[in-house]
PDB file of N, CA and C in Angstrom:
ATOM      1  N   UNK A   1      10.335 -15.723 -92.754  1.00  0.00           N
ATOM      2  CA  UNK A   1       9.160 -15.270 -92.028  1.00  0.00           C
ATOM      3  C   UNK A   1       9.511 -15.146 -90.548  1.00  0.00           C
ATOM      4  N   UNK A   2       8.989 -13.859 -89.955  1.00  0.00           N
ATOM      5  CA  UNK A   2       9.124 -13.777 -88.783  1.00  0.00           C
ATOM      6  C   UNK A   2       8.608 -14.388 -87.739  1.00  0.00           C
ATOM      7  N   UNK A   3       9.158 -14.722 -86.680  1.00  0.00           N
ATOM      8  CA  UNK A   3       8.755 -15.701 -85.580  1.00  0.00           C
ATOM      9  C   UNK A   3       8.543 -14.953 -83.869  1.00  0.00           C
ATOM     10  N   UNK A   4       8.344 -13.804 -84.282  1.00  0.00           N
ATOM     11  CA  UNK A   4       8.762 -13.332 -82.660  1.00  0.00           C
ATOM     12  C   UNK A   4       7.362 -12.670 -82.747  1.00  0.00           C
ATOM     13  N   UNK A   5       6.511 -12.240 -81.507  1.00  0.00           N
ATOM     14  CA  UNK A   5       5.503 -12.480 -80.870  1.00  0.00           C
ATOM     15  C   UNK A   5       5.294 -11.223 -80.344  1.00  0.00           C
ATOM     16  N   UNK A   6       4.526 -10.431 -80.847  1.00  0.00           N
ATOM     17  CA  UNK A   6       4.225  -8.789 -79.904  1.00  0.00           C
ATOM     18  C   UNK A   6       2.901  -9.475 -78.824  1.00  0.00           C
ATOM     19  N   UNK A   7       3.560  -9.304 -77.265  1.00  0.00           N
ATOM     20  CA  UNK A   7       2.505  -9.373 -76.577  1.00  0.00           C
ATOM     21  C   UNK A   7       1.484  -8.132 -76.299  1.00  0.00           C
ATOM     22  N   UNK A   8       0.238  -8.787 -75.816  1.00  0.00           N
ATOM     23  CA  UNK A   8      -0.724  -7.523 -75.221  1.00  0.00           C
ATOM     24  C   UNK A   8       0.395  -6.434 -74.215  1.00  0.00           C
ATOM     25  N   UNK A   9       0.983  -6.217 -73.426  1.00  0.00           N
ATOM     26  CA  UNK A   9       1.741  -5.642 -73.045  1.00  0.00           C
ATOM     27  C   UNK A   9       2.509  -4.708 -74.018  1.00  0.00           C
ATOM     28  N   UNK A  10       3.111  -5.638 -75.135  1.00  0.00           N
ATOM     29  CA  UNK A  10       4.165  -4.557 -75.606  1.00  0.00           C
ATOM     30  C   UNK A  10       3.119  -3.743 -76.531  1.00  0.00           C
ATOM     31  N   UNK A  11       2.474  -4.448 -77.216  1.00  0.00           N
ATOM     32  CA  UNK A  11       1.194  -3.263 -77.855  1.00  0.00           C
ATOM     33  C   UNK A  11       0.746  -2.654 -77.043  1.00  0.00           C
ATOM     34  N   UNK A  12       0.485  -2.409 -75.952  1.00  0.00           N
ATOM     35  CA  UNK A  12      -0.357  -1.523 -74.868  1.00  0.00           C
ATOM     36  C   UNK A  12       1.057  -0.135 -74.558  1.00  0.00           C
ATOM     37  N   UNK A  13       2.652  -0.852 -74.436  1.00  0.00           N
ATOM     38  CA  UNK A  13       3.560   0.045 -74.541  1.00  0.00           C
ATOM     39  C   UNK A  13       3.311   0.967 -75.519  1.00  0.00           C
ATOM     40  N   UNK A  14       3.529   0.418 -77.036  1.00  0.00           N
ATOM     41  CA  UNK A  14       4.023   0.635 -78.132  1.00  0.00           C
ATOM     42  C   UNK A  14       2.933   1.984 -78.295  1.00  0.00           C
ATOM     43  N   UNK A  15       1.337   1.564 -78.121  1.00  0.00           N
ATOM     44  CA  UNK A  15       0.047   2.378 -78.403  1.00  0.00           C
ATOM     45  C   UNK A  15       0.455   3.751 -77.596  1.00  0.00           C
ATOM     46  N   UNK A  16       0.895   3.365 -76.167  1.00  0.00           N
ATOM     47  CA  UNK A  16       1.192   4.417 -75.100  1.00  0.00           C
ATOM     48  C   UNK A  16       2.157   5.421 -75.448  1.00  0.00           C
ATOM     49  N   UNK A  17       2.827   5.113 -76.437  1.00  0.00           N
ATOM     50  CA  UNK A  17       4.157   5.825 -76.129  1.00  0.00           C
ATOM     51  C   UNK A  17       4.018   6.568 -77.833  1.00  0.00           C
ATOM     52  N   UNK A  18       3.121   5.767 -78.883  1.00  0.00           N
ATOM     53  CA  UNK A  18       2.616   6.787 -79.717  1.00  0.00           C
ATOM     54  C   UNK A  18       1.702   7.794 -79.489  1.00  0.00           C
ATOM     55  N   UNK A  19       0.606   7.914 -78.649  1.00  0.00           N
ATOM     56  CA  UNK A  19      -0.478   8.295 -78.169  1.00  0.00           C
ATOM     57  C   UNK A  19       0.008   9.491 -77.574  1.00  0.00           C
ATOM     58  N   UNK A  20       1.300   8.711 -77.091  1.00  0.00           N
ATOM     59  CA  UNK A  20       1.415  10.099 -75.518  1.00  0.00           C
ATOM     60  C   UNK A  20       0.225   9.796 -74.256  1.00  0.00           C
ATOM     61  N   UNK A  21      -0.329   8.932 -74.120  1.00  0.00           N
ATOM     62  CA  UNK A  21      -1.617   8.287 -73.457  1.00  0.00           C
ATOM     63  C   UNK A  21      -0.290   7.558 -72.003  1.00  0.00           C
ATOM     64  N   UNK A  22      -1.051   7.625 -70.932  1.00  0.00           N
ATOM     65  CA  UNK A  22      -0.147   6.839 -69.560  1.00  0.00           C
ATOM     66  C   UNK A  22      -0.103   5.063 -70.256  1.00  0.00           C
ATOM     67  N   UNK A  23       1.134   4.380 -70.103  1.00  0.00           N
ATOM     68  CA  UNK A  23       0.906   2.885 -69.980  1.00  0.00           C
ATOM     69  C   UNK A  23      -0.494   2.245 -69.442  1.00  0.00           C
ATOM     70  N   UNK A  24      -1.112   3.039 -68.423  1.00  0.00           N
ATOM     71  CA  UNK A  24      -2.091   2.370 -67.833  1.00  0.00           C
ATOM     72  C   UNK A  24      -3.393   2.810 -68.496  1.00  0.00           C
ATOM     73  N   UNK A  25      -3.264   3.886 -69.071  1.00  0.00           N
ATOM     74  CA  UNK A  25      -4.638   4.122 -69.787  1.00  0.00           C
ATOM     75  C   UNK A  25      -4.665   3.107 -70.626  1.00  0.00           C
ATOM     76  N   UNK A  26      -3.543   2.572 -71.571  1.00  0.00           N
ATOM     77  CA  UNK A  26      -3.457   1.755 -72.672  1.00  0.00           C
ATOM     78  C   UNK A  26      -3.858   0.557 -72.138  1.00  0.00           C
ATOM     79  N   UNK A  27      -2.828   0.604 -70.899  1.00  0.00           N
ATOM     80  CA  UNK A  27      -3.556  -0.856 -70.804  1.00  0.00           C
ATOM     81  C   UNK A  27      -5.011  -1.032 -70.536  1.00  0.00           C
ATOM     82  N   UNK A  28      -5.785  -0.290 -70.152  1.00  0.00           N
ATOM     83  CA  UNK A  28      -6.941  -0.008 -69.640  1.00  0.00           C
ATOM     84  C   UNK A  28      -7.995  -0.056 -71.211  1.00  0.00           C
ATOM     85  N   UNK A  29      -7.635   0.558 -71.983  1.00  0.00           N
ATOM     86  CA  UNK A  29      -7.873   0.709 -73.299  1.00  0.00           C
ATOM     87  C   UNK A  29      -8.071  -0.662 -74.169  1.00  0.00           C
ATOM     88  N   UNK A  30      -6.726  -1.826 -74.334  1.00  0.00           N
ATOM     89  CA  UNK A  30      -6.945  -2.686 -74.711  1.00  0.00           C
ATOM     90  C   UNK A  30      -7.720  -3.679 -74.424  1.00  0.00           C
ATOM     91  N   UNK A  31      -7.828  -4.110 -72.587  1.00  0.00           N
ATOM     92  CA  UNK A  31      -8.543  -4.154 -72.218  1.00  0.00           C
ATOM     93  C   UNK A  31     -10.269  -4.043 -72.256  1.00  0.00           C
ATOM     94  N   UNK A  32     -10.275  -3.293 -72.201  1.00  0.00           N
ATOM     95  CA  UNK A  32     -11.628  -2.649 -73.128  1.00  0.00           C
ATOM     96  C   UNK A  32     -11.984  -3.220 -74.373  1.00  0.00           C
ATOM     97  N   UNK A  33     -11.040  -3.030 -75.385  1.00  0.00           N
ATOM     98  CA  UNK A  33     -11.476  -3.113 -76.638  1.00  0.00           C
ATOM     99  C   UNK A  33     -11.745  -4.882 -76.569  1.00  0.00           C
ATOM    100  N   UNK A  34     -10.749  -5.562 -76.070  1.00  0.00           N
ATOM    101  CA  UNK A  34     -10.844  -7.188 -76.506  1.00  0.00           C
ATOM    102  C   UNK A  34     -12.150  -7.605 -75.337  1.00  0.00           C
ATOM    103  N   UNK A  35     -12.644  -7.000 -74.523  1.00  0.00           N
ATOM    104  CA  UNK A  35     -13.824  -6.778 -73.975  1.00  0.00           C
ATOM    105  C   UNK A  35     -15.301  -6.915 -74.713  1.00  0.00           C
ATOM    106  N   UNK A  36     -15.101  -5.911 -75.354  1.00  0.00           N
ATOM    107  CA  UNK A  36     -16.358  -4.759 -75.893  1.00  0.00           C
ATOM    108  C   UNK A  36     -16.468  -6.386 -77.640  1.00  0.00           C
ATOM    109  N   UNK A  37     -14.742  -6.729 -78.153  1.00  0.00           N
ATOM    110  CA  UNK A  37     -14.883  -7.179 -78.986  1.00  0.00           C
ATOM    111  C   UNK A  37     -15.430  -8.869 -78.791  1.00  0.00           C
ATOM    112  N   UNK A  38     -14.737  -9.354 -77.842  1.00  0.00           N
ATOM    113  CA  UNK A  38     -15.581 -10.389 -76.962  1.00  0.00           C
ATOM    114  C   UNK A  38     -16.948 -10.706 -76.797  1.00  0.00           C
ATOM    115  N   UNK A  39     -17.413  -9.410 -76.453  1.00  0.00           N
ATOM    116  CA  UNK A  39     -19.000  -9.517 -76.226  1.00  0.00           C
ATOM    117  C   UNK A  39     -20.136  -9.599 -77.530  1.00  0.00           C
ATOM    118  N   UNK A  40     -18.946  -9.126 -78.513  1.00  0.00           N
ATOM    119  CA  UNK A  40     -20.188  -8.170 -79.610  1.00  0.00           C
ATOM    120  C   UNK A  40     -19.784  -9.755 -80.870  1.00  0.00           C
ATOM    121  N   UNK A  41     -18.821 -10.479 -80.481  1.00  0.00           N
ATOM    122  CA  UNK A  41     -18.703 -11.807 -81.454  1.00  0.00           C
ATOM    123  C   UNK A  41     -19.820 -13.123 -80.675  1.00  0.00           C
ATOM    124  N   UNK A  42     -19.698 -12.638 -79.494  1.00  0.00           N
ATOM    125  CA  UNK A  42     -20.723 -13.755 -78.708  1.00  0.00           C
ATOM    126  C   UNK A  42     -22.235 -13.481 -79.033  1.00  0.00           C
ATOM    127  N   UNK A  43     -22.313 -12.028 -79.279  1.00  0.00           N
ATOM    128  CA  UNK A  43     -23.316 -11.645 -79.821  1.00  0.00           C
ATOM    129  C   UNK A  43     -23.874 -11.572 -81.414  1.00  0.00           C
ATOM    130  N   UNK A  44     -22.816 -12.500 -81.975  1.00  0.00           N
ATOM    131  CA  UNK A  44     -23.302 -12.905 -83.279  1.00  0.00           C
ATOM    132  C   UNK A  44     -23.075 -11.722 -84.052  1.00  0.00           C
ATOM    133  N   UNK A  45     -22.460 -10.904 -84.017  1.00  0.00           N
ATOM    134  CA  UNK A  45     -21.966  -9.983 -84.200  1.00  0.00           C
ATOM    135  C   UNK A  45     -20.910  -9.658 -84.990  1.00  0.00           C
ATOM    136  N   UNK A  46     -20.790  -9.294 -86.206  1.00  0.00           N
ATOM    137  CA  UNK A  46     -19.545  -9.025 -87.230  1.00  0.00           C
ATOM    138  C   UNK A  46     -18.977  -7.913 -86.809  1.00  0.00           C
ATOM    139  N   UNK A  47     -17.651  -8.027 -86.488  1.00  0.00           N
ATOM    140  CA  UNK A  47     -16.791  -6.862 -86.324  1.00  0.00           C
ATOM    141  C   UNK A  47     -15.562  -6.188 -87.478  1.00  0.00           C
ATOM    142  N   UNK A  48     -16.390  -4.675 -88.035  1.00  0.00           N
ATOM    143  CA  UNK A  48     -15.339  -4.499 -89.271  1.00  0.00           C
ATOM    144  C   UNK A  48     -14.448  -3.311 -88.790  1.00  0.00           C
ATOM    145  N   UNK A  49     -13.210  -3.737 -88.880  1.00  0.00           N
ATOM    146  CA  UNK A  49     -12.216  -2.584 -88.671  1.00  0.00           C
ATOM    147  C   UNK A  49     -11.568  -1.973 -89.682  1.00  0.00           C
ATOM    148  N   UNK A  50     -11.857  -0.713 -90.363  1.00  0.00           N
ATOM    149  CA  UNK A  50     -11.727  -0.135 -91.474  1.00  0.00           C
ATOM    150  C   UNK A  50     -10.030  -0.037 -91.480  1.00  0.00           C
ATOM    151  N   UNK A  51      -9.702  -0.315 -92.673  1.00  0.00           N
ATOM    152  CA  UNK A  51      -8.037  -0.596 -92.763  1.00  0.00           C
ATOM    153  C   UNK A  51      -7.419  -1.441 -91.943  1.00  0.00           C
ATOM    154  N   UNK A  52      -8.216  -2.573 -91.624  1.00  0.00           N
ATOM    155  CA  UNK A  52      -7.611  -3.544 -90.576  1.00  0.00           C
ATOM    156  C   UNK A  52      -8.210  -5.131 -91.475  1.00  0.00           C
ATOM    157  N   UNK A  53      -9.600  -5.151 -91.032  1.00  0.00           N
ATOM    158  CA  UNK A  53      -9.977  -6.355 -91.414  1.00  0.00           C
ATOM    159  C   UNK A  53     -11.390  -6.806 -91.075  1.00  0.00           C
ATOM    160  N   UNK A  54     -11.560  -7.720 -90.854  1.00  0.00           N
ATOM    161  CA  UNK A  54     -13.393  -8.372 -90.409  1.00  0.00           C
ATOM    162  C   UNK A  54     -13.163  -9.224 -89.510  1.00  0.00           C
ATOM    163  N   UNK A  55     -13.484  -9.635 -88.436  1.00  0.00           N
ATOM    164  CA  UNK A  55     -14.136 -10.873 -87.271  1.00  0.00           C
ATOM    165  C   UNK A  55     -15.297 -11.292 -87.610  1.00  0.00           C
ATOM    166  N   UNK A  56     -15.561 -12.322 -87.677  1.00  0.00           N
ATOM    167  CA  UNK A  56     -16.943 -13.254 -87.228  1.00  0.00           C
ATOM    168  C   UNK A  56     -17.130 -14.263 -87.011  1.00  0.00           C
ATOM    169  N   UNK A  57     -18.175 -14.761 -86.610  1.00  0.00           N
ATOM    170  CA  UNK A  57     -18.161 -16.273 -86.024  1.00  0.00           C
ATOM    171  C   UNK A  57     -18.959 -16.930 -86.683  1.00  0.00           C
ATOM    172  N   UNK A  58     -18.353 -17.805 -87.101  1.00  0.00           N
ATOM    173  CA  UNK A  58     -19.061 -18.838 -88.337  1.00  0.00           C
ATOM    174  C   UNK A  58     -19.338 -20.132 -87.580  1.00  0.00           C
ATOM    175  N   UNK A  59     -20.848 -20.906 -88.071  1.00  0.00           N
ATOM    176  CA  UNK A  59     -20.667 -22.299 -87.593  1.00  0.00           C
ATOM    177  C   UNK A  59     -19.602 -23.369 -88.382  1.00  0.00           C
ATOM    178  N   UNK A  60     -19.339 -24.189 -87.756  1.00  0.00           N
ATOM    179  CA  UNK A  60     -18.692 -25.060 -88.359  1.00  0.00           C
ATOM    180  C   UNK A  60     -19.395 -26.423 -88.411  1.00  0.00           C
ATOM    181  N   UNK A  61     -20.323 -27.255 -89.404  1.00  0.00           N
ATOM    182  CA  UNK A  61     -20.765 -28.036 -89.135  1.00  0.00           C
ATOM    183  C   UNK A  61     -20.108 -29.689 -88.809  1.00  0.00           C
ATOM    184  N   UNK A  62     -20.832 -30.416 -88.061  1.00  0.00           N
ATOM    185  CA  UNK A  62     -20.194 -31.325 -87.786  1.00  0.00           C
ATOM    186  C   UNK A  62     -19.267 -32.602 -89.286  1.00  0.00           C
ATOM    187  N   UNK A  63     -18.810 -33.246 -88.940  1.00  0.00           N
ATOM    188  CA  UNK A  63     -17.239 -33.842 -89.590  1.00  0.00           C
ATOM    189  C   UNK A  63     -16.993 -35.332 -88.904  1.00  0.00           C
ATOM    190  N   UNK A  64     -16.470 -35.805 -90.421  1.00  0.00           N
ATOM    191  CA  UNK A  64     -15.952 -37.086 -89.760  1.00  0.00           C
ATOM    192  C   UNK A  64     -14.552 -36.793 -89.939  1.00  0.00           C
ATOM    193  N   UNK A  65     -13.892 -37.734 -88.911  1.00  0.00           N
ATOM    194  CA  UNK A  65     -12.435 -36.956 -88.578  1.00  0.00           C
ATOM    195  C   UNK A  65     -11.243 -38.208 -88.244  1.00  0.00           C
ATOM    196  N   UNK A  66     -10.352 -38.888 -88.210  1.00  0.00           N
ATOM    197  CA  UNK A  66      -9.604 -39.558 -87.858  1.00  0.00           C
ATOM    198  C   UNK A  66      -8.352 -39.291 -86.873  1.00  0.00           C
ATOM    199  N   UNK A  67      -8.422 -39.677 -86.062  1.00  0.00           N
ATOM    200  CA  UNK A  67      -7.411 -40.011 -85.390  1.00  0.00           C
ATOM    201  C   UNK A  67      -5.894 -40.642 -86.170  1.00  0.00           C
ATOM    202  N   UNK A  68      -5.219 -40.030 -86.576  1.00  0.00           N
ATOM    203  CA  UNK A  68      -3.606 -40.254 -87.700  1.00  0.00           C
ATOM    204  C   UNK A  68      -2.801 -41.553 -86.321  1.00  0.00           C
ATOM    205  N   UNK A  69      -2.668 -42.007 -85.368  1.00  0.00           N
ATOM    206  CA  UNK A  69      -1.839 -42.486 -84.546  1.00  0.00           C
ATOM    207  C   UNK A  69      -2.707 -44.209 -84.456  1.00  0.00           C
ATOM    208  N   UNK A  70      -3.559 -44.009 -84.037  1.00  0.00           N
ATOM    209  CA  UNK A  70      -4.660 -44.989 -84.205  1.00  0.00           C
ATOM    210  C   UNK A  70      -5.524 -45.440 -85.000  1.00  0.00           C
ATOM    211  N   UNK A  71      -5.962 -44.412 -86.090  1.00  0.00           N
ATOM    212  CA  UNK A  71      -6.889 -44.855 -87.140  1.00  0.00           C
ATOM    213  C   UNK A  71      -8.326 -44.629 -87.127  1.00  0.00           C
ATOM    214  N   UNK A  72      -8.700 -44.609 -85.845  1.00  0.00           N
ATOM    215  CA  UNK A  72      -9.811 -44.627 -85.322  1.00  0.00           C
ATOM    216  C   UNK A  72     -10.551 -43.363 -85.786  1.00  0.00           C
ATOM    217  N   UNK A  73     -11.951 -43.788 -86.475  1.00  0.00           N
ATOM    218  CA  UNK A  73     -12.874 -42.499 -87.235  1.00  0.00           C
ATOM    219  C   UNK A  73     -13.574 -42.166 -86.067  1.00  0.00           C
ATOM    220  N   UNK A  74     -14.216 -40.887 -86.174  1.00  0.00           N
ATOM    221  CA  UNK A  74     -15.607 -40.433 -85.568  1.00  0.00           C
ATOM    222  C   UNK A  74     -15.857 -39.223 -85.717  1.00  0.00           C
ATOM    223  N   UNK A  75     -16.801 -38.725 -85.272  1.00  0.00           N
ATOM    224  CA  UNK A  75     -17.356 -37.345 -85.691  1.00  0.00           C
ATOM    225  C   UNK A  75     -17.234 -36.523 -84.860  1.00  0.00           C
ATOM    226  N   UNK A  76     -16.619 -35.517 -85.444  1.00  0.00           N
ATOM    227  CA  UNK A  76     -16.393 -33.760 -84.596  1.00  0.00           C
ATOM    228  C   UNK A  76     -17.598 -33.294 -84.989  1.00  0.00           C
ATOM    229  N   UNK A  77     -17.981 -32.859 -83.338  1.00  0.00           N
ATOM    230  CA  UNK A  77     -19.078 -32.073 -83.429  1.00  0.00           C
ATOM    231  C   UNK A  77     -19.067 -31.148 -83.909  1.00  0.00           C
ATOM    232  N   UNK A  78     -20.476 -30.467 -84.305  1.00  0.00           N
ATOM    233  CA  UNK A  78     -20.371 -28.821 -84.493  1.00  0.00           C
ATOM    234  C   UNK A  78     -19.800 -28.014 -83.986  1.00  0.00           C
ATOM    235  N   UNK A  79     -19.276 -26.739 -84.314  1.00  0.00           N
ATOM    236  CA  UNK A  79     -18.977 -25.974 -83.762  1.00  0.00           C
ATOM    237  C   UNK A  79     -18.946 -24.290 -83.826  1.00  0.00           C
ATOM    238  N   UNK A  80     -18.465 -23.274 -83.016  1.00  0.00           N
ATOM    239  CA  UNK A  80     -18.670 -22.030 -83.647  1.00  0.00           C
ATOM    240  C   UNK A  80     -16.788 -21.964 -83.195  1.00  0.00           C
ATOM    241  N   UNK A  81     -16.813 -21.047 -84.670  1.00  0.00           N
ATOM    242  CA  UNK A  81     -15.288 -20.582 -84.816  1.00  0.00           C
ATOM    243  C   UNK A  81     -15.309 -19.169 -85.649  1.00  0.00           C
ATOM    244  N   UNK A  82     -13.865 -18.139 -84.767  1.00  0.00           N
ATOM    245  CA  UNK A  82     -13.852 -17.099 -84.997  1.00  0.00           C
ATOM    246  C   UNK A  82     -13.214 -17.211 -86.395  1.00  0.00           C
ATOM    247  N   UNK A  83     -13.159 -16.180 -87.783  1.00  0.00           N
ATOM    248  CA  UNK A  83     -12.322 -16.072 -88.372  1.00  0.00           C
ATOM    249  C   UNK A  83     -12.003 -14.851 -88.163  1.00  0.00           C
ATOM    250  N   UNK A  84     -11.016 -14.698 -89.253  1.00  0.00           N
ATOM    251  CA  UNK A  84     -10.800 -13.164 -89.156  1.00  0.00           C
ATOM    252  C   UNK A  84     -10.130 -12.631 -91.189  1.00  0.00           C
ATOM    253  N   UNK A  85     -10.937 -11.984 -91.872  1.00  0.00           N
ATOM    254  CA  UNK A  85     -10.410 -11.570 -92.958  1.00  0.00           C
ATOM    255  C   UNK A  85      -9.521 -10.145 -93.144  1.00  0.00           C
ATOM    256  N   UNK A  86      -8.553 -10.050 -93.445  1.00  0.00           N
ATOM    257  CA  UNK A  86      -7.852  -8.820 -93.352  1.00  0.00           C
ATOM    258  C   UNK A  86      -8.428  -8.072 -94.808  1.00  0.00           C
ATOM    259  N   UNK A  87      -8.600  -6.822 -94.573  1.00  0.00           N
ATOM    260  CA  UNK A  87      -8.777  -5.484 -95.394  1.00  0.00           C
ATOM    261  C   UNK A  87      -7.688  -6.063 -96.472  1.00  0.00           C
ATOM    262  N   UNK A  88      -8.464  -5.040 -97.978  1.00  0.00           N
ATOM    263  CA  UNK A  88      -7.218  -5.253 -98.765  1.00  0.00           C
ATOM    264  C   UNK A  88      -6.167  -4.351 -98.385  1.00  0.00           C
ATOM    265  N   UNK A  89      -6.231  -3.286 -98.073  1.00  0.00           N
ATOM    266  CA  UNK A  89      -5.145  -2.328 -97.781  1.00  0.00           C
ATOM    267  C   UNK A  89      -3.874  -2.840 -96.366  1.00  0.00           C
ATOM    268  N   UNK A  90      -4.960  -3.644 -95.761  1.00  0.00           N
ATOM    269  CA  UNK A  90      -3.924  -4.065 -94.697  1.00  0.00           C
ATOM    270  C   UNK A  90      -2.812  -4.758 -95.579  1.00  0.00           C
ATOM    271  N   UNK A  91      -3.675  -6.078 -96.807  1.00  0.00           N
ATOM    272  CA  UNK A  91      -2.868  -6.788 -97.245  1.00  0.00           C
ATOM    273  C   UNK A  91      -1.780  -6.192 -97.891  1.00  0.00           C
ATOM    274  N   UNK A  92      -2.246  -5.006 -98.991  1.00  0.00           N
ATOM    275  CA  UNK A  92      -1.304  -4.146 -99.461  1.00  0.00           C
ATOM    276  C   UNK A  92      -0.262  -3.811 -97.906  1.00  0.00           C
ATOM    277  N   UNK A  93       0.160  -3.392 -97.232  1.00  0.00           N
ATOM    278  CA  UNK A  93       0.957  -2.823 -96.196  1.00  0.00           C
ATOM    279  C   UNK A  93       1.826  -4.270 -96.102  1.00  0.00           C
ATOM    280  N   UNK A  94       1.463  -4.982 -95.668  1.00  0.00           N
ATOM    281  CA  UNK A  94       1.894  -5.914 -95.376  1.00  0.00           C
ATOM    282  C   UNK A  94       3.494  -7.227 -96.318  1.00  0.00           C
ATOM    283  N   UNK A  95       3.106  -6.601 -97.113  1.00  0.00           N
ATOM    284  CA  UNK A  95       3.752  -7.197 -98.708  1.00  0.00           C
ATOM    285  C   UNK A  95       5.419  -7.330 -98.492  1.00  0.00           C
TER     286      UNK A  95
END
């Protein structure tokens, strides 16, 4: 399994240089999108990307939890957490 890391940068390259779009539009672009996608998950908001996958923000209810070093129990609060489910077709690509 691979271990190496595409940053926002090199996707903003990579998009640019398929596109034919300036580096800076892209970057301007991604920008945007993790923006627009930011706002619309805070907004309780399911995000579906056709041949990609799903975002949403699920509660997580509170938990009793241990500390492994000390032993010591107590309870994790509630919380909200993003998931993310991938498309089957992504999964197909991916294989």
């Amino acid at each position: 399994m691979s271990k190496d890391i595409m940053t926002t940068k090199e996707l903003s390259n990579r998009i640019a240089t398929e596109t034919g779009i300036t580096k800076r539009q892209s970057d301007e672009l991604m920008s945007a999108t993790v923006d627009v996608i930011t706002e619309a998950l805070n907004e309780d908001k399911t995000i579906q990307l056709q041949n990609f996958g799903q975002l949403q923000v699920k509660e997580r209810e509170s938990r009793k939890v241990m500390n492994p070093k000390t032993g010591e129990k107590r309870i994790a609060g509630a919380k909200r957490v993003i998931t993310f489910a991938a498309n089957q077709n992504l999964k197909l690509k991916v294989r």
